[in-house]
N, C-alpha and C. Protein backbone atom coordinates (compact mmCIF):
# COMPACT_ATOMS: atom_id res chain seq x y z
N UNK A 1 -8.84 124.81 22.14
CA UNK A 1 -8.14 124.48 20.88
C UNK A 1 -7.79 123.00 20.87
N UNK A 2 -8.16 122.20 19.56
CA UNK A 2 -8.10 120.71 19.50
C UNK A 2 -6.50 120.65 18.86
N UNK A 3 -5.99 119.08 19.15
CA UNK A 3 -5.12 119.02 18.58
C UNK A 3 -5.23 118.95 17.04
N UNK A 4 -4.23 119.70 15.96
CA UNK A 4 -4.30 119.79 14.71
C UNK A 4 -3.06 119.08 14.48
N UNK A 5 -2.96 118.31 13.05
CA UNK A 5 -1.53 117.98 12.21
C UNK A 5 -1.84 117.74 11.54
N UNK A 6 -0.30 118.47 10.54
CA UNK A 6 -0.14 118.68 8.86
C UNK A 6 0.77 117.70 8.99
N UNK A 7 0.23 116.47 8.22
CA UNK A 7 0.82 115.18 7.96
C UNK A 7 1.79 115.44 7.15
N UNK A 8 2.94 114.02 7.65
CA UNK A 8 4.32 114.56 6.91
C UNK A 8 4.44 113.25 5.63
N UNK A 9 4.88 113.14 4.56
CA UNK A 9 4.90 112.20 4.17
C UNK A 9 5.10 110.58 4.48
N UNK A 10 4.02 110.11 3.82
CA UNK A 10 4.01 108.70 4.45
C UNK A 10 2.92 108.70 5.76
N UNK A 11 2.30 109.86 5.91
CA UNK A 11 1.30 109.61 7.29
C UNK A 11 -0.09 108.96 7.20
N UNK A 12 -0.27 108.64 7.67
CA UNK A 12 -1.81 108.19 7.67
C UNK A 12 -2.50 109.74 7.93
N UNK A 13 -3.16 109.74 7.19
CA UNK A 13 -4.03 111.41 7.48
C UNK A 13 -5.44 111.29 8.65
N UNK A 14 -5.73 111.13 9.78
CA UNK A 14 -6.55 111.39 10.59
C UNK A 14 -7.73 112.43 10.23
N UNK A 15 -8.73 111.60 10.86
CA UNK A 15 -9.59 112.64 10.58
C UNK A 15 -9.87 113.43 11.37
N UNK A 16 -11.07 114.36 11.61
CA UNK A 16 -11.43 114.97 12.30
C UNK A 16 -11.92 113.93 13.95
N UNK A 17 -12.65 113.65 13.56
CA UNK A 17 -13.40 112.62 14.25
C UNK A 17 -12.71 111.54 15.12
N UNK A 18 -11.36 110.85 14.46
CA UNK A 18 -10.17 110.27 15.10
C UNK A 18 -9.48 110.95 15.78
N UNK A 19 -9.24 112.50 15.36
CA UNK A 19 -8.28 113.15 16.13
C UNK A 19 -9.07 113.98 17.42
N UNK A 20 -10.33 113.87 17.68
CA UNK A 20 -11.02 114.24 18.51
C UNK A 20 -11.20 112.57 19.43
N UNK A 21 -10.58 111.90 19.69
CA UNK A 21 -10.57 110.44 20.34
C UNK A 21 -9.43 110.23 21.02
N UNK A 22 -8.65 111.56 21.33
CA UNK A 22 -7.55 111.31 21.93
C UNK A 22 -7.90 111.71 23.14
N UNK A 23 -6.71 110.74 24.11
CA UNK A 23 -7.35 110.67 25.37
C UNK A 23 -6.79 111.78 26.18
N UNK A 24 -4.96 112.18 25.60
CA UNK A 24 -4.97 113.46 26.85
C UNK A 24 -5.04 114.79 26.39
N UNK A 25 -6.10 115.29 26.84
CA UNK A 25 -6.88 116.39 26.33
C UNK A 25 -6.21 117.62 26.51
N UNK A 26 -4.97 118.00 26.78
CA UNK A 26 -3.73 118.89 26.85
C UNK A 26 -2.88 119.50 25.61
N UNK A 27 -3.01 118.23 24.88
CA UNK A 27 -2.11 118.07 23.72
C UNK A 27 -2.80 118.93 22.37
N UNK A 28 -1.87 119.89 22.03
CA UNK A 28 -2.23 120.73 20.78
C UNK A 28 -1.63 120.63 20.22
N UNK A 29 0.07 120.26 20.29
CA UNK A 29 1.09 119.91 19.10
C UNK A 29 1.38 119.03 18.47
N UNK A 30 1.75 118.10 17.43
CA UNK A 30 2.80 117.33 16.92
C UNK A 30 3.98 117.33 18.08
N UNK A 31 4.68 118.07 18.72
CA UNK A 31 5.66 117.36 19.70
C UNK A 31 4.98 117.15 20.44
N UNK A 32 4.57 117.66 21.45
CA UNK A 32 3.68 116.76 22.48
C UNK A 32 3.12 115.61 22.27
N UNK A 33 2.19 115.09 21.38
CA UNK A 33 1.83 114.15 20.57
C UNK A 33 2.95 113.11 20.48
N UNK A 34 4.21 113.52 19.86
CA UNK A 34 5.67 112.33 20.14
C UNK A 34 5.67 112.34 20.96
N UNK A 35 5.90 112.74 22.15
CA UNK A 35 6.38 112.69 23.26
C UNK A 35 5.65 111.83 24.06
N UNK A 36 4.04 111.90 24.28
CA UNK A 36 2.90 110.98 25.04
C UNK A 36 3.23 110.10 24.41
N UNK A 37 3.26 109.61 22.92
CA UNK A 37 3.23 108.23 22.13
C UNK A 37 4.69 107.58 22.47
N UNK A 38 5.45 108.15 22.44
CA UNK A 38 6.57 107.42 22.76
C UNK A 38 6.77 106.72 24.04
N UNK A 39 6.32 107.80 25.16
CA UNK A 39 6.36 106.87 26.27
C UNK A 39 5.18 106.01 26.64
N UNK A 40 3.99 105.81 25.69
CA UNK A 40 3.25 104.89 25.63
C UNK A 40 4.15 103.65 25.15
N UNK A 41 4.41 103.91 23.78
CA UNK A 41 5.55 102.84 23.38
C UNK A 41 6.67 102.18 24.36
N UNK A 42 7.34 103.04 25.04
CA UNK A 42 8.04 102.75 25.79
C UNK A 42 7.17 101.58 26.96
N UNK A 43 6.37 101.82 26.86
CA UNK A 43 5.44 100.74 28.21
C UNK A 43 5.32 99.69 27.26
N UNK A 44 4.77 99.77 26.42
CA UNK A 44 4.56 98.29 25.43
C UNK A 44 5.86 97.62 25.43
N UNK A 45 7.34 98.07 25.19
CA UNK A 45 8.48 97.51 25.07
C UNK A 45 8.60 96.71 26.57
N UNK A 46 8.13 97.49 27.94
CA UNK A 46 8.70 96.59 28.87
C UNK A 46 7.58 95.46 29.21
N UNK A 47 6.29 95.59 28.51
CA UNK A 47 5.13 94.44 28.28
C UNK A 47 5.82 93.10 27.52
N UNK A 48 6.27 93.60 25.99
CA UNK A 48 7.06 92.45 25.41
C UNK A 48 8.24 92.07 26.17
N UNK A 49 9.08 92.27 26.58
CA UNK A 49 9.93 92.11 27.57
C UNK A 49 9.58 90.90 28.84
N UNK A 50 8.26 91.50 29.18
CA UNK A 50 7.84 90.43 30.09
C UNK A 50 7.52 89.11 29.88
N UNK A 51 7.17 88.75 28.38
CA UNK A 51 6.55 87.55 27.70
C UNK A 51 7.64 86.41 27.64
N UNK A 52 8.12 85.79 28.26
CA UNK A 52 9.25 84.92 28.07
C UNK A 52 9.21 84.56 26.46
N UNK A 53 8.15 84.32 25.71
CA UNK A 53 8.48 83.19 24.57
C UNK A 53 7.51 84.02 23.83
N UNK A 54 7.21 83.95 22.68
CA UNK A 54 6.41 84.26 21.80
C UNK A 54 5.90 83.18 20.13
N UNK A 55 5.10 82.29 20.82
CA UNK A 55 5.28 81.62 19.41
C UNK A 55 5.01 81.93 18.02
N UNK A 56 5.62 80.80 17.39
CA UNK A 56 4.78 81.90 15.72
C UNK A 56 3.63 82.16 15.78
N UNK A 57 2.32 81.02 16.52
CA UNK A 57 1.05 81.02 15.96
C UNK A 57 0.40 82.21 16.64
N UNK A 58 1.50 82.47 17.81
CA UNK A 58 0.93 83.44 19.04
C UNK A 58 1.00 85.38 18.10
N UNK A 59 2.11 85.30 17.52
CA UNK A 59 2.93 86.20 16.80
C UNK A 59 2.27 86.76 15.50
N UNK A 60 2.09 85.43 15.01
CA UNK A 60 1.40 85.31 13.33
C UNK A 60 -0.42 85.42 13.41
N UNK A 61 -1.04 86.67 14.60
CA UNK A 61 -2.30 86.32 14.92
C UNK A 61 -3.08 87.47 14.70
N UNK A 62 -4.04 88.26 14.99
CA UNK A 62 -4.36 89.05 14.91
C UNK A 62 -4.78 89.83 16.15
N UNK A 63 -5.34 88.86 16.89
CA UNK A 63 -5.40 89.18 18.08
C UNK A 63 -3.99 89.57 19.16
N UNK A 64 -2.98 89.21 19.13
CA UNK A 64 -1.57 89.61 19.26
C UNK A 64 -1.22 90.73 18.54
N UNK A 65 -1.31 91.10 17.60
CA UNK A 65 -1.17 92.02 16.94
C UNK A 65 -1.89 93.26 17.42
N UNK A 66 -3.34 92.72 17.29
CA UNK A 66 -4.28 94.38 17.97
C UNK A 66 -3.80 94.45 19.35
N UNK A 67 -3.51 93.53 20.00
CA UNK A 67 -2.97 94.00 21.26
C UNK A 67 -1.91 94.28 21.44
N UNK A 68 -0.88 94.42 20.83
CA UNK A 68 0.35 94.79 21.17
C UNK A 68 -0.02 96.53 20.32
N UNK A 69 -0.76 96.96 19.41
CA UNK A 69 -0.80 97.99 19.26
C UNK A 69 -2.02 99.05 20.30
N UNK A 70 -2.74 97.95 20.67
CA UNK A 70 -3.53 98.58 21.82
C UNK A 70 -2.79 99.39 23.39
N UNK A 71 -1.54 98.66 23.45
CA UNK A 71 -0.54 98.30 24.51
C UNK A 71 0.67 99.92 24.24
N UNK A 72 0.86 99.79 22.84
CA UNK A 72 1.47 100.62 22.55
C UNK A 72 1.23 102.08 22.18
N UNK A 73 -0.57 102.23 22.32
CA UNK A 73 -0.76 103.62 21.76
C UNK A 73 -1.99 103.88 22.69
N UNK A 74 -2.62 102.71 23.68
CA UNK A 74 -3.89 102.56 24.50
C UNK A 74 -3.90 103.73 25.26
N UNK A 75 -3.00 104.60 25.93
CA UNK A 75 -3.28 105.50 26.85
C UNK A 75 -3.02 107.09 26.03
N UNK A 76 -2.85 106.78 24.96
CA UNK A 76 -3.13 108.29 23.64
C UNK A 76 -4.40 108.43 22.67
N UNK A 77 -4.15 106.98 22.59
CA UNK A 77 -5.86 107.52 21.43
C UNK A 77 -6.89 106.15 22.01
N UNK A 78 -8.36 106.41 21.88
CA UNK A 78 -9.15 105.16 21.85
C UNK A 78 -9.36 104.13 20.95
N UNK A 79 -8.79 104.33 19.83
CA UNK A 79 -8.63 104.06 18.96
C UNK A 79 -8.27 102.90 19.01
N UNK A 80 -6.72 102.99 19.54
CA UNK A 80 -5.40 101.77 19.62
C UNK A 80 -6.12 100.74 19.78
N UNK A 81 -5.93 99.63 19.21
CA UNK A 81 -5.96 98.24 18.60
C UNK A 81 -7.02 97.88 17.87
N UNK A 82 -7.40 99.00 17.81
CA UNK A 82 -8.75 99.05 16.64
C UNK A 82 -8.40 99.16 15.42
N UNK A 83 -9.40 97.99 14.07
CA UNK A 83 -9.44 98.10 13.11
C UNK A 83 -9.55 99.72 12.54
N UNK A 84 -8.44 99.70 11.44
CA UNK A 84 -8.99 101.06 10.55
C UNK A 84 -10.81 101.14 9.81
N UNK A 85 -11.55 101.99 10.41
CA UNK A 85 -13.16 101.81 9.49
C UNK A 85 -13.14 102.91 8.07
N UNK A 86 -12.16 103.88 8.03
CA UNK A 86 -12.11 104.52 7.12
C UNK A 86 -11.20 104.25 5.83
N UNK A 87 -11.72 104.71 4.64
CA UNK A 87 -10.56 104.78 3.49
C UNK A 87 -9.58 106.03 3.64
N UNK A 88 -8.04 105.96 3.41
CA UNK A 88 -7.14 106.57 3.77
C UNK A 88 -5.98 106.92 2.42
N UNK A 89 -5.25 107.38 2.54
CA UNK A 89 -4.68 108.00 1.65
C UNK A 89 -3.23 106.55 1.27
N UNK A 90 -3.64 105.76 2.74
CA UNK A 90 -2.59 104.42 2.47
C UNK A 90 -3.18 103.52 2.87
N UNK A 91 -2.76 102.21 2.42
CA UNK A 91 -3.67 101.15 2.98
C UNK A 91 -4.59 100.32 1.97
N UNK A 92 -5.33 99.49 2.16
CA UNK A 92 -6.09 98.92 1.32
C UNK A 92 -7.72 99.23 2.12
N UNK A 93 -9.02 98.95 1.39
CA UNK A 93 -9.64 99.30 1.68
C UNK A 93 -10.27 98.52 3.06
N UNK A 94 -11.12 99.65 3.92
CA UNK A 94 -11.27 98.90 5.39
C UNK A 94 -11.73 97.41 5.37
N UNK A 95 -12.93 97.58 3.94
CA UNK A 95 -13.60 95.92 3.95
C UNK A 95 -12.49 94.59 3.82
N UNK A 96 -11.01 95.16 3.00
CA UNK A 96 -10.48 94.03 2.51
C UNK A 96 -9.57 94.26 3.84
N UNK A 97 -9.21 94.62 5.11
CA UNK A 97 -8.45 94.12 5.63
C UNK A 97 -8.45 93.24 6.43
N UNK A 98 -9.53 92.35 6.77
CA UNK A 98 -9.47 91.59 7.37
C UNK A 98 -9.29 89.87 6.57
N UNK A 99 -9.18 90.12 5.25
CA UNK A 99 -8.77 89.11 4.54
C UNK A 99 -7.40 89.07 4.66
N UNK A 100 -6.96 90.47 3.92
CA UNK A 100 -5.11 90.78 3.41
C UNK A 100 -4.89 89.88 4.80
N UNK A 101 -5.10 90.67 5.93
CA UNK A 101 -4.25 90.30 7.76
C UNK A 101 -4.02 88.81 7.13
N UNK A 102 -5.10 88.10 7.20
CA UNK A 102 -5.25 86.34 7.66
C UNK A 102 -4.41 86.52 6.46
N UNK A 103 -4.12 86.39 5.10
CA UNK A 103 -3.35 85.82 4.07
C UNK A 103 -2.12 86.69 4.55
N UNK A 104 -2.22 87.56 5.10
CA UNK A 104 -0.51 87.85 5.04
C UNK A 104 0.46 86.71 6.52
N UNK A 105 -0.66 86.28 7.96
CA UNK A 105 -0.05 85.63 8.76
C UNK A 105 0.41 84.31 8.40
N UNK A 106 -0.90 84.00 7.26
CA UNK A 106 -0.67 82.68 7.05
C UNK A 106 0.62 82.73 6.31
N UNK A 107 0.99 83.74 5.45
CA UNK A 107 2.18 83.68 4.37
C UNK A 107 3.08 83.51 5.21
N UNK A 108 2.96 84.07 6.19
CA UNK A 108 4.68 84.06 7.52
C UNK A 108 4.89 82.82 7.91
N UNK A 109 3.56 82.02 8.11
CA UNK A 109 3.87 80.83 8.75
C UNK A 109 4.61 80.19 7.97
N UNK A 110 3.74 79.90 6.37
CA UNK A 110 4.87 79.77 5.84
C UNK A 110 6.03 79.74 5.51
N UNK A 111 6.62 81.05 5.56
CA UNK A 111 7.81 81.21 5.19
C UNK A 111 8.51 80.63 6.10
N UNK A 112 8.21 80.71 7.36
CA UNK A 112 9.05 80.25 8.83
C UNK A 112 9.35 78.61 8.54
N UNK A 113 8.31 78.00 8.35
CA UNK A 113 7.90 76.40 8.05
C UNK A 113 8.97 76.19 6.74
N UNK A 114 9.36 76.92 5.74
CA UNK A 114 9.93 76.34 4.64
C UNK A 114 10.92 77.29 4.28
N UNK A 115 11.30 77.71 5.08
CA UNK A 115 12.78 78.47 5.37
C UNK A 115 12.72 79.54 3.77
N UNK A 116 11.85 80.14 3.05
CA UNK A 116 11.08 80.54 2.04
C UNK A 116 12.33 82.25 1.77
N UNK A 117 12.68 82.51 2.80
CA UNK A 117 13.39 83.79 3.04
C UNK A 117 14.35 83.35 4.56
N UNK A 118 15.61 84.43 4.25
CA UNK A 118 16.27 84.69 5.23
C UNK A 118 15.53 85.55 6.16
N UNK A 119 16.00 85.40 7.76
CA UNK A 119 15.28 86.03 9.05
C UNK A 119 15.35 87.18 8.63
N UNK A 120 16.34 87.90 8.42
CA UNK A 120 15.75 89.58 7.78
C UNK A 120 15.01 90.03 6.91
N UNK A 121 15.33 89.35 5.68
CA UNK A 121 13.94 89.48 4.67
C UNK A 121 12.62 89.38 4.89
N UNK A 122 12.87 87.86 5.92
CA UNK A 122 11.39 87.47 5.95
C UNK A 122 10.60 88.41 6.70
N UNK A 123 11.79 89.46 7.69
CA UNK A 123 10.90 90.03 8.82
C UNK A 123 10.42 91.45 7.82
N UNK A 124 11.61 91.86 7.13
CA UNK A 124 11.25 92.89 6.62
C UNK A 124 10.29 92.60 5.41
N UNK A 125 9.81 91.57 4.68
CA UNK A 125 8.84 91.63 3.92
C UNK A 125 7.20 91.44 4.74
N UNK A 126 7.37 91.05 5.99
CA UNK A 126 5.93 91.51 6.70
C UNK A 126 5.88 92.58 7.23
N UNK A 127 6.99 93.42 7.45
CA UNK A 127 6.72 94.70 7.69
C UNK A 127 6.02 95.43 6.62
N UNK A 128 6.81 95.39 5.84
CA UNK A 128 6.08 96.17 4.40
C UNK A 128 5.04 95.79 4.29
N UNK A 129 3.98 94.78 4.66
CA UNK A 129 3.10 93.87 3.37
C UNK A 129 1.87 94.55 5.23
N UNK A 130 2.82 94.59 6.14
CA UNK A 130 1.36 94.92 7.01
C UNK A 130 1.31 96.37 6.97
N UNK A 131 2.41 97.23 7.19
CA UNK A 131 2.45 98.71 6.54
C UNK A 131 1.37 99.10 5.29
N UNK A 132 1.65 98.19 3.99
CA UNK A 132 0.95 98.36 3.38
C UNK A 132 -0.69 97.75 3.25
N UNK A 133 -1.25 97.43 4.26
CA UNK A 133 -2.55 96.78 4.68
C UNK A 133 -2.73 98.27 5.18
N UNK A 134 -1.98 98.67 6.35
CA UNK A 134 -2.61 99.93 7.17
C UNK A 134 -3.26 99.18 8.10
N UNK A 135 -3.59 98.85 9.27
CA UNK A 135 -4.69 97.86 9.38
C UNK A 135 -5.14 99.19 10.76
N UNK A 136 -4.94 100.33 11.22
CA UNK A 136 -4.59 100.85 12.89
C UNK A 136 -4.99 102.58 11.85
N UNK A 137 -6.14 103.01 12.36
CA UNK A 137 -5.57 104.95 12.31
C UNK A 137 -4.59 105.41 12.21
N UNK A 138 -3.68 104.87 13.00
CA UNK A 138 -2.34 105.63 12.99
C UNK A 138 -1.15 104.48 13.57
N UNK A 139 -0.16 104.75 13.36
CA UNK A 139 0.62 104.35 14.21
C UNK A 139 1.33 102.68 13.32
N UNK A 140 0.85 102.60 12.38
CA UNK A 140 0.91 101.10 11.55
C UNK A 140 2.57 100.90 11.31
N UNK A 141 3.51 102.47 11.15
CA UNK A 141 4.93 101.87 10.68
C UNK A 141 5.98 101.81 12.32
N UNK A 142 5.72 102.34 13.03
CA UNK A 142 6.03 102.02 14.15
C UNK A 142 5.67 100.71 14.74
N UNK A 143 4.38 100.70 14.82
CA UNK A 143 4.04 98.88 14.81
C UNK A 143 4.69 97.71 14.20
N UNK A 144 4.57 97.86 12.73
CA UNK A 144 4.97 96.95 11.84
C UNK A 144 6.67 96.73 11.98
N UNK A 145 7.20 97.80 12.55
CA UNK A 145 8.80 97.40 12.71
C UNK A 145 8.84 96.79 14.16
N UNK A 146 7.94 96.47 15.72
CA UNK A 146 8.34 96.57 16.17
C UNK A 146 7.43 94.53 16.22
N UNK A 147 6.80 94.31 15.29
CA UNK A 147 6.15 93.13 14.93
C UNK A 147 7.89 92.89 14.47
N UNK A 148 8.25 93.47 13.00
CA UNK A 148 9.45 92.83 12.66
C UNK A 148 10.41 92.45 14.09
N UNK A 149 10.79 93.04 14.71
CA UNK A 149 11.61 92.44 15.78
C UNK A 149 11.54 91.47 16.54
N UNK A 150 10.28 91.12 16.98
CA UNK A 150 9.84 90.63 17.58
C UNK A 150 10.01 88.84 16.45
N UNK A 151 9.55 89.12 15.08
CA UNK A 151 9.60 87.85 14.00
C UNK A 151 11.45 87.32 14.64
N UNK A 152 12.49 87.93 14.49
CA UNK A 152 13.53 88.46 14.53
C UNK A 152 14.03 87.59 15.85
N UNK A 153 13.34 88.24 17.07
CA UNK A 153 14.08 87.73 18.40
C UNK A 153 13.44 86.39 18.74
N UNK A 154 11.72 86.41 18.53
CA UNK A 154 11.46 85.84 19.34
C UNK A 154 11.57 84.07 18.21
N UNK A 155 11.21 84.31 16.64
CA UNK A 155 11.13 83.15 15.87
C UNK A 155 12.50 82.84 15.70
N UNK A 156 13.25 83.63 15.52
CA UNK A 156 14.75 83.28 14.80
C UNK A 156 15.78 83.56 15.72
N UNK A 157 15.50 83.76 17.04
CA UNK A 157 16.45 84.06 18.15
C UNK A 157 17.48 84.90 17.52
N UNK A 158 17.24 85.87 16.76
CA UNK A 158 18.13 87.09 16.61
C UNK A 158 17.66 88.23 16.86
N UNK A 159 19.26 89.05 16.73
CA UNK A 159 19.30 90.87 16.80
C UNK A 159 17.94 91.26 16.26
N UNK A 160 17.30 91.70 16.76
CA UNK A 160 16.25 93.27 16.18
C UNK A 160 16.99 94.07 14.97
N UNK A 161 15.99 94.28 14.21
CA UNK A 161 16.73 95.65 12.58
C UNK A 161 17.27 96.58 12.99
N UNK A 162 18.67 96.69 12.57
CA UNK A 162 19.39 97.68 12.68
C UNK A 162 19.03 98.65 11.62
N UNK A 163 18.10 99.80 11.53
CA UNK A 163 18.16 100.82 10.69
C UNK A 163 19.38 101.59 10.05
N UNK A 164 19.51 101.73 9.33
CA UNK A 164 20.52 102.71 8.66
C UNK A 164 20.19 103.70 9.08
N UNK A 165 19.02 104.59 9.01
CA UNK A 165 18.08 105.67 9.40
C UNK A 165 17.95 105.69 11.06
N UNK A 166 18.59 107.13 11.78
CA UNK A 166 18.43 107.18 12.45
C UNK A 166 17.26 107.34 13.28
N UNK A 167 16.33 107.71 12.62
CA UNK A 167 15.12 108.66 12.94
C UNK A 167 13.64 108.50 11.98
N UNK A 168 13.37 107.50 12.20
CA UNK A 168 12.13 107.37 11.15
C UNK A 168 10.68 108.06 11.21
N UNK A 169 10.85 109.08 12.37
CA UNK A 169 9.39 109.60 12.78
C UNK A 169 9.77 111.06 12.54
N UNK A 170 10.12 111.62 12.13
CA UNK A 170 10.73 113.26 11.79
C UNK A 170 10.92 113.26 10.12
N UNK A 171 10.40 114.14 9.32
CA UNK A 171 10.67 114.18 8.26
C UNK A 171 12.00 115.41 8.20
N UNK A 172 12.84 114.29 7.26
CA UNK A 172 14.08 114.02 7.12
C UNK A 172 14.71 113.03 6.29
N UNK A 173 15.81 113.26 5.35
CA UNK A 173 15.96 112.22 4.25
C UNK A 173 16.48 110.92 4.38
N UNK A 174 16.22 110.38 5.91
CA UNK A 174 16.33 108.77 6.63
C UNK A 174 14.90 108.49 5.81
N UNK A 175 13.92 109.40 6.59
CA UNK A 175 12.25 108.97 6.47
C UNK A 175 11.88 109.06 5.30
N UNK A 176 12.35 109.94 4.39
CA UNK A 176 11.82 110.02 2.84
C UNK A 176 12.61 109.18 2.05
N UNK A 177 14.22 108.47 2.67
CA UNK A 177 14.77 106.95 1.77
C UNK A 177 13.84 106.05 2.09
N UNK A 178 13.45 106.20 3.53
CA UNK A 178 12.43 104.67 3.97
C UNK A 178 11.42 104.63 3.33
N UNK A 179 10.63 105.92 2.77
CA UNK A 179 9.27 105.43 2.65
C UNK A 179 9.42 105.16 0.96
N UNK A 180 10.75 105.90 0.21
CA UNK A 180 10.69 105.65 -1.31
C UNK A 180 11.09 103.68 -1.46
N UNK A 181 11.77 103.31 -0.09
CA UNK A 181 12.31 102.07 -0.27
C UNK A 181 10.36 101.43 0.17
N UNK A 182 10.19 101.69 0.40
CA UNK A 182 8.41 100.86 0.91
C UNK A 182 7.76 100.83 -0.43
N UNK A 183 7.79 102.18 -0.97
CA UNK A 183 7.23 102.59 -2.40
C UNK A 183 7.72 101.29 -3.48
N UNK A 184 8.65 101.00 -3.60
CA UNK A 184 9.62 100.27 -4.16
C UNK A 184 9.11 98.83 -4.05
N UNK A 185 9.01 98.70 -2.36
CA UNK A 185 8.54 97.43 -2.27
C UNK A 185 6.89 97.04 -2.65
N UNK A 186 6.11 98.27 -2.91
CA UNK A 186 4.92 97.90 -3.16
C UNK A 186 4.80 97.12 -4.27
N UNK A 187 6.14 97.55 -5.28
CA UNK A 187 6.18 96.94 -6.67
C UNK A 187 7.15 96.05 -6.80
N UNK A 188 7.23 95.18 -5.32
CA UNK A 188 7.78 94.27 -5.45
C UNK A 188 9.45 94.21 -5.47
N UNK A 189 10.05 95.45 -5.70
CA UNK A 189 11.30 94.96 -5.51
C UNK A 189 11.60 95.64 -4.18
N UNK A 190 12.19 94.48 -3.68
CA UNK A 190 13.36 94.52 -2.03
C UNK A 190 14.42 95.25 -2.04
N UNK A 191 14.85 95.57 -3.03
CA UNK A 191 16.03 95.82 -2.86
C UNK A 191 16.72 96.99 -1.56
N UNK A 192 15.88 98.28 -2.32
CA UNK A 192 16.39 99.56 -1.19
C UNK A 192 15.49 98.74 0.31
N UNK A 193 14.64 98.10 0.74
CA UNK A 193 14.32 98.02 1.88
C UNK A 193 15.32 96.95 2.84
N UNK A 194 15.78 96.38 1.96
CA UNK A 194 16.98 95.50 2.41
C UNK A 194 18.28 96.10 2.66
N UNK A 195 18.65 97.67 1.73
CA UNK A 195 19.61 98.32 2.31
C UNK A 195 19.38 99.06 3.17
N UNK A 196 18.27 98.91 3.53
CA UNK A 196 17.56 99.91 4.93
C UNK A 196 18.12 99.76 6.31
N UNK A 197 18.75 98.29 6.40
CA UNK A 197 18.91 98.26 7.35
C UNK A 197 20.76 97.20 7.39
N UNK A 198 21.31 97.37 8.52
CA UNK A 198 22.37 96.68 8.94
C UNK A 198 22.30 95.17 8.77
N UNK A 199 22.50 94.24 8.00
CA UNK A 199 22.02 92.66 7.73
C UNK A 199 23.24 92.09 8.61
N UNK A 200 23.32 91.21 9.77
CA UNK A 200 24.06 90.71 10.58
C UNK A 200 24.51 89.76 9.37
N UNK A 201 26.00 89.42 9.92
CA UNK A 201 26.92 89.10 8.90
C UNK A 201 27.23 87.51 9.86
């Protein structure tokens, strides 16, 4: 018996073919599944940890990027740090993401260079804007918040996002405010994604 999941809102839907690319061949549930990914994650956190410095250009790259999601999901699926090749139920299409990526890093540099947004905004409007690229099979909103922190500690020498939402991987009405506040931001307004989280005072 292969692993199966009934995607919860906001998931990237896997295919057959992706979900047959997972590496520990044990796993039949959705919890089990959290459980391996998390403590994959958990290894990526003490990887960033190790990096003394992180510059923007290092940060704002793509290659940094696929590897920190390679890092974070590499010993669950083969997948990890691999471009998305399929069309998905989120995301933009596979051909255009390798444009969106480069115009969305370059936009950061920007913003960093001309002070364009405050450190929270700025982090939380590349979360959203790479969320909404999709650029990974799976795993893109866990990523994209843990890119935001990183904008956060390592560019602006501050706190990491304090969620309001305890629990963003369990469907539950934290995860269904977050993803209506993403929805929101597709059309441009910030607002609920900015109350998403604790703004240091």
């Amino acid at each position: 018996m292969g692993l199966e999941l009934e995607p919860k809102e906001g998931d990237t839907e896997l295919s057959q073919e992706e979900l047959d690319l997972i590496i520990p061949k044990h796993i039949t549930t959705r919890k089990q599944l959290d459980e391996v990914e998390q403590n994959n994650i958990e290894d990526a956190f003490q990887w960033l940890l190790s990096l003394k410095s992180i510059q923007s250009a290092k940060l704002f790259s793509v290659e940094f990027q696929d590897l920190l999601h390679a890092k974070m999901l590499g010993n669950v699926w083969k997948w990890a740090g691999s471009r998305r090749m399929k069309e998905t139920n989120i995301g933009v299409k596979p051909s255009e993401i390798a444009v969106e990526r480069k115009k969305l890093n370059e936009d950061a540099l920007f913003w960093i260079s001309n002070n364009t947004w405050d450190p929270t905004e700025a982090a939380l409007r590349f979360h959203h804007k790479l969320v909404q690229i999709h650029c990974y099979p799976n795993g893109n909103g866990r990523h994209s918040r843990i890119v935001a922190d990183m904008i956060l500690e390592k560019i602006y020498k501050k706190d990491p996002l304090s969620w309001v939402y305890s629990d963003l991987l369990n469907d539950n009405k934290g995860r269904r405010e977050y993803i209506s506040a993403l929805k929101a931001a597709d059309k441009g307004d910030y607002t609920l994604l900015l109350k998403s989280v604790e703004i240091e005072k």
